[in-house]
Protein backbone atom coordinates (compact mmCIF):
# COMPACT_ATOMS: atom_id res chain seq x y z
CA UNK A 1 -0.04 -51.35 42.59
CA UNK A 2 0.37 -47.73 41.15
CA UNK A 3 -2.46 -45.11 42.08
CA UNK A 4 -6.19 -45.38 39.95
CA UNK A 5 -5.98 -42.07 37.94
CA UNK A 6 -8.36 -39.62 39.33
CA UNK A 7 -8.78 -38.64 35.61
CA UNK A 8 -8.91 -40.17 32.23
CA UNK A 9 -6.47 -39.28 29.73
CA UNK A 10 -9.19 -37.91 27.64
CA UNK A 11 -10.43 -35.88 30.45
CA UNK A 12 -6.38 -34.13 31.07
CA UNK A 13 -5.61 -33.92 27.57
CA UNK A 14 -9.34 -32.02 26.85
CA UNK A 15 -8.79 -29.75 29.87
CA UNK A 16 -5.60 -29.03 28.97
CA UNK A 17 -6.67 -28.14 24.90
CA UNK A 18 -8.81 -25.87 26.45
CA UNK A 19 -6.59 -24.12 28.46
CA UNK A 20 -3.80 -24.24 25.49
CA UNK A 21 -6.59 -22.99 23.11
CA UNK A 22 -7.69 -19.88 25.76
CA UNK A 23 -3.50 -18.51 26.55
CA UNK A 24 -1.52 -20.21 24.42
CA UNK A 25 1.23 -23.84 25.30
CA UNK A 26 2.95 -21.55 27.55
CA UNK A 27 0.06 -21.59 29.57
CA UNK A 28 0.29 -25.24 30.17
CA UNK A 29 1.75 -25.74 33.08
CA UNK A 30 1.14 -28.69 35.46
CA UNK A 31 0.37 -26.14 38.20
CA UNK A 32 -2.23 -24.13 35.72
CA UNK A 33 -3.61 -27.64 34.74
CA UNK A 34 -4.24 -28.49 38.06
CA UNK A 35 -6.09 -25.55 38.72
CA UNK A 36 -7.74 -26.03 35.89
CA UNK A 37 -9.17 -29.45 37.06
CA UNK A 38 -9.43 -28.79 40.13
CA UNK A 39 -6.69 -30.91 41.54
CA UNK A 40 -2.88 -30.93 42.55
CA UNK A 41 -1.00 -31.43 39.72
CA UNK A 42 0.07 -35.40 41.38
CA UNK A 43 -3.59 -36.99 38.85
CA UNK A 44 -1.61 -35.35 35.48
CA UNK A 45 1.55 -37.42 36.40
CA UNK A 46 -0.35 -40.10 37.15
CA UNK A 47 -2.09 -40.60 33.54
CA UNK A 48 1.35 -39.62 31.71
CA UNK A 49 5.20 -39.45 32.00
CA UNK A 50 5.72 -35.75 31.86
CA UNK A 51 4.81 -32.61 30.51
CA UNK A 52 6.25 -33.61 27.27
CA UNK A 53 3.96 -36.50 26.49
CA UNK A 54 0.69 -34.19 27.97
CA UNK A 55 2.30 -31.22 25.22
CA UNK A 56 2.45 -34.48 22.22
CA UNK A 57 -0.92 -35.16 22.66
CA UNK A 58 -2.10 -31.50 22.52
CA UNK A 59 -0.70 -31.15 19.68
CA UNK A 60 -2.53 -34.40 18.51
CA UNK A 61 -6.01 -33.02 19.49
CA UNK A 62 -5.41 -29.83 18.11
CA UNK A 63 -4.23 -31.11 14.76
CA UNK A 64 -8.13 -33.49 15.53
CA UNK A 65 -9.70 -29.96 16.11
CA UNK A 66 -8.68 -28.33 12.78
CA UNK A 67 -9.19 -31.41 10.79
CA UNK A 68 -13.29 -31.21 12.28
CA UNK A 69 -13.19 -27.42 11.77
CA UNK A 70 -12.02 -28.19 8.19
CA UNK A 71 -14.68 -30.70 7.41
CA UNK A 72 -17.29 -28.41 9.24
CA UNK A 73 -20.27 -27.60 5.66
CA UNK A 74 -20.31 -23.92 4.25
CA UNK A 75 -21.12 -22.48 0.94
CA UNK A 76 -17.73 -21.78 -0.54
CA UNK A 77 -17.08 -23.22 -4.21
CA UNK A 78 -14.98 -25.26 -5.06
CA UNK A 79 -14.04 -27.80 -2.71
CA UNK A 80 -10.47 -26.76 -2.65
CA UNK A 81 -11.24 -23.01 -1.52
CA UNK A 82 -13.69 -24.21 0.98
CA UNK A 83 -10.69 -25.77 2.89
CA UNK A 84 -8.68 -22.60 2.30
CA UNK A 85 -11.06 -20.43 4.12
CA UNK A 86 -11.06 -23.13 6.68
CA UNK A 87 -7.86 -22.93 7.63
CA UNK A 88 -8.08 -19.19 7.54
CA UNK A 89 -11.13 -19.37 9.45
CA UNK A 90 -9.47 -21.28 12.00
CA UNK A 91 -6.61 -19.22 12.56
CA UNK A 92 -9.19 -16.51 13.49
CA UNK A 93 -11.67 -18.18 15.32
CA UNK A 94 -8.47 -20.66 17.51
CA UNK A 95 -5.54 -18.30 16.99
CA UNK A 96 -3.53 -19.85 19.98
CA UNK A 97 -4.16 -23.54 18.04
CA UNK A 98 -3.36 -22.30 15.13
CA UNK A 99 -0.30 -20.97 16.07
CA UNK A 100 0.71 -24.18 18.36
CA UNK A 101 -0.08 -25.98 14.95
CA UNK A 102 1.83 -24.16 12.29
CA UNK A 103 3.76 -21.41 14.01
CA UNK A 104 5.57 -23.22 16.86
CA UNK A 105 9.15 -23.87 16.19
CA UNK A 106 9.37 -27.35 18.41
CA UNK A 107 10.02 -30.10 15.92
CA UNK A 108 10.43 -27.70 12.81
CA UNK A 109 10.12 -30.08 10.04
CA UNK A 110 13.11 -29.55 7.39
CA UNK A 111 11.24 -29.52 3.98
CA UNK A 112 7.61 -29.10 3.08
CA UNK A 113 7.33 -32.55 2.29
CA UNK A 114 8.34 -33.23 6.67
CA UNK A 115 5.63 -30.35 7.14
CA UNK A 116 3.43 -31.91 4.34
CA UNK A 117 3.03 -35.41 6.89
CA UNK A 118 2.35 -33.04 9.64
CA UNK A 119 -1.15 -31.30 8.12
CA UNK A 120 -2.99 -34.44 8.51
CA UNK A 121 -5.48 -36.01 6.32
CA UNK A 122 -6.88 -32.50 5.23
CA UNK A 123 -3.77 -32.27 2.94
CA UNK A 124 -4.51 -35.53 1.04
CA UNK A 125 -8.23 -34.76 0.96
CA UNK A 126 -7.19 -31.50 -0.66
CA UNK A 127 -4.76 -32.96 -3.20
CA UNK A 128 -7.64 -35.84 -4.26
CA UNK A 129 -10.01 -32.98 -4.53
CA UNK A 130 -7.63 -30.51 -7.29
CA UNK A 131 -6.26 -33.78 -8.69
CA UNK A 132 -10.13 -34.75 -9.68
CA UNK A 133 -11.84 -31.33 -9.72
CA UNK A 134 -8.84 -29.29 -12.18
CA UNK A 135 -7.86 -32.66 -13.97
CA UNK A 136 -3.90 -32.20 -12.64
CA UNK A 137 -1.25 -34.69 -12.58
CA UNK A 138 -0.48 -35.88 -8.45
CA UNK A 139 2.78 -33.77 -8.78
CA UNK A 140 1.06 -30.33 -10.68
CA UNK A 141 -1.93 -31.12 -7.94
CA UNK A 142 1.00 -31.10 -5.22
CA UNK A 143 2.97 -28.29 -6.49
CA UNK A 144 -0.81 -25.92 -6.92
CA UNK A 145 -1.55 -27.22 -3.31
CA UNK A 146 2.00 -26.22 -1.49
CA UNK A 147 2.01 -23.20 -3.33
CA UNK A 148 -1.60 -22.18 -2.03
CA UNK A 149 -1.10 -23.69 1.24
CA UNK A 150 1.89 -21.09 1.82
CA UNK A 151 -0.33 -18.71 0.66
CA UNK A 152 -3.06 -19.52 3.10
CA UNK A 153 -0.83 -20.37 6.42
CA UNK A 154 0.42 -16.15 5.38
CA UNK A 155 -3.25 -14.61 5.78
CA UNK A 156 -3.92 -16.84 8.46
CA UNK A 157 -0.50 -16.42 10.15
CA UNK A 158 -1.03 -12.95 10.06
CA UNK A 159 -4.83 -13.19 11.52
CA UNK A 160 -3.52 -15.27 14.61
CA UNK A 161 -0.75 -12.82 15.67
CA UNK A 162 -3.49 -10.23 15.15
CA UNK A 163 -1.29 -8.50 12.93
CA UNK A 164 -3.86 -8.51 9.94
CA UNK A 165 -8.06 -8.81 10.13
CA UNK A 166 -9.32 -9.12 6.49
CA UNK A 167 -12.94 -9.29 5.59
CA UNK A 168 -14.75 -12.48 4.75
CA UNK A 169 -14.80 -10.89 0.86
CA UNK A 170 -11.27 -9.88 1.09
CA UNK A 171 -10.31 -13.25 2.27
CA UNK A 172 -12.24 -14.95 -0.80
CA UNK A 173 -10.94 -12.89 -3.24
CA UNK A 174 -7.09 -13.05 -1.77
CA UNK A 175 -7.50 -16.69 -2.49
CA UNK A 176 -9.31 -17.01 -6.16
CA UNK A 177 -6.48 -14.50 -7.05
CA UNK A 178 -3.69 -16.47 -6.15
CA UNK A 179 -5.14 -19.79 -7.07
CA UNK A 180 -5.86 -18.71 -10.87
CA UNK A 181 -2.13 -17.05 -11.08
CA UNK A 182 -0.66 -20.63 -9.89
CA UNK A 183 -3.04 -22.38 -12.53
CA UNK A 184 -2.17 -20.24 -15.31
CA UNK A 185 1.43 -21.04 -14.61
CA UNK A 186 0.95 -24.35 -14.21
CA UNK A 187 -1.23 -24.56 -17.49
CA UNK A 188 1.49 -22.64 -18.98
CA UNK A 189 4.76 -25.26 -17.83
CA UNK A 190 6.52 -22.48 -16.51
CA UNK A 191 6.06 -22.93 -12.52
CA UNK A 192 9.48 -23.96 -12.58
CA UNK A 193 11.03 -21.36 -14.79
């Protein structure tokens, strides 16, 4: 009969987000985990298979984190820019998550469509929301969201290495500028041109 874990799965994987979101994945260690929870590191390999499965599921709980953070109210019109300065907001505010999340090379997708499945359900909210707010076809509401997306990973990518602090205003109008140059082009059918 194997060992009763000294500690939930929840418990580990929470401990260990916390640790990952204070020094980064390199941090997470079993050794630095067990500290962490006061234990030897034996409890961690009780509750899962090896560091790889523990690093999977902080991933998971980070991608969890964001998606709250993303949902979390504030005053920013329209929908589609509130989730914009979200994201941006997160990358400043959880730097190390942000970059486990979107600046990690492990499992690199290939296309944006492989990175498109990893952003979660905030990227479908966001397409429903231009789709319905800007009266866009799925594919124009696609195209305006990838194109501000990569717009928005750049100022917060920059934020999260500390290589860049904007302002909250600079931030706002960074975004409406690019947004209304990737509708006009869009209204004008020559994004692909």
């Amino acid at each position: 009969m194997p060992p009763k874990p000294k500690f939930t799965r929840e418990e580990i994987v929470a401990a260990a987000l916390d640790l990952v979101s204070e020094r980064g994945m390199g941090a997470l260690t079993s050794r630095d985990l067990a500290a962490r929870l006061g234990s030897s590191p034996r409890p961690i390999f009780t509750v899962f298979k090896n560091m790889g499965e523990l690093q999977d599921e902080v991933r998971n709980a980070a991608l969890r984190r964001f998606e709250e953070f993303a949902k979390k109210p504030s005053d920013y019109k329209p929908e589609f820019k509130r989730f914009g300065m979200q994201m941006i907001h997160f990358a400043i505010e959880e730097p190390k998550l942000y970059q486990l999340l979107y600046m990690t090379e492990s499992g690199v997708p290939k296309s944006f469509d492989d990175l498109f499945a990893r952003l979660g359900g905030v990227a479908e909210t966001s397409i429903g929301v231009i789709e319905a707010d800007y009266g866009l076809t799925s594919e124009e509401a696609k195209l305006l969201f990838r194109q501000m997306w990569i717009y928005t990973f750049g100022i917060g990518a920059l934020c999260a290495a500390g290589a860049c602090s904007f302002d909250e205003e600079g931030i706002s109008e960074m975004l409406s500028r690019a947004f209304l140059g990737t509708m006009m082009l869009l209204k004008s059918g020559k994004q692909g041109e």
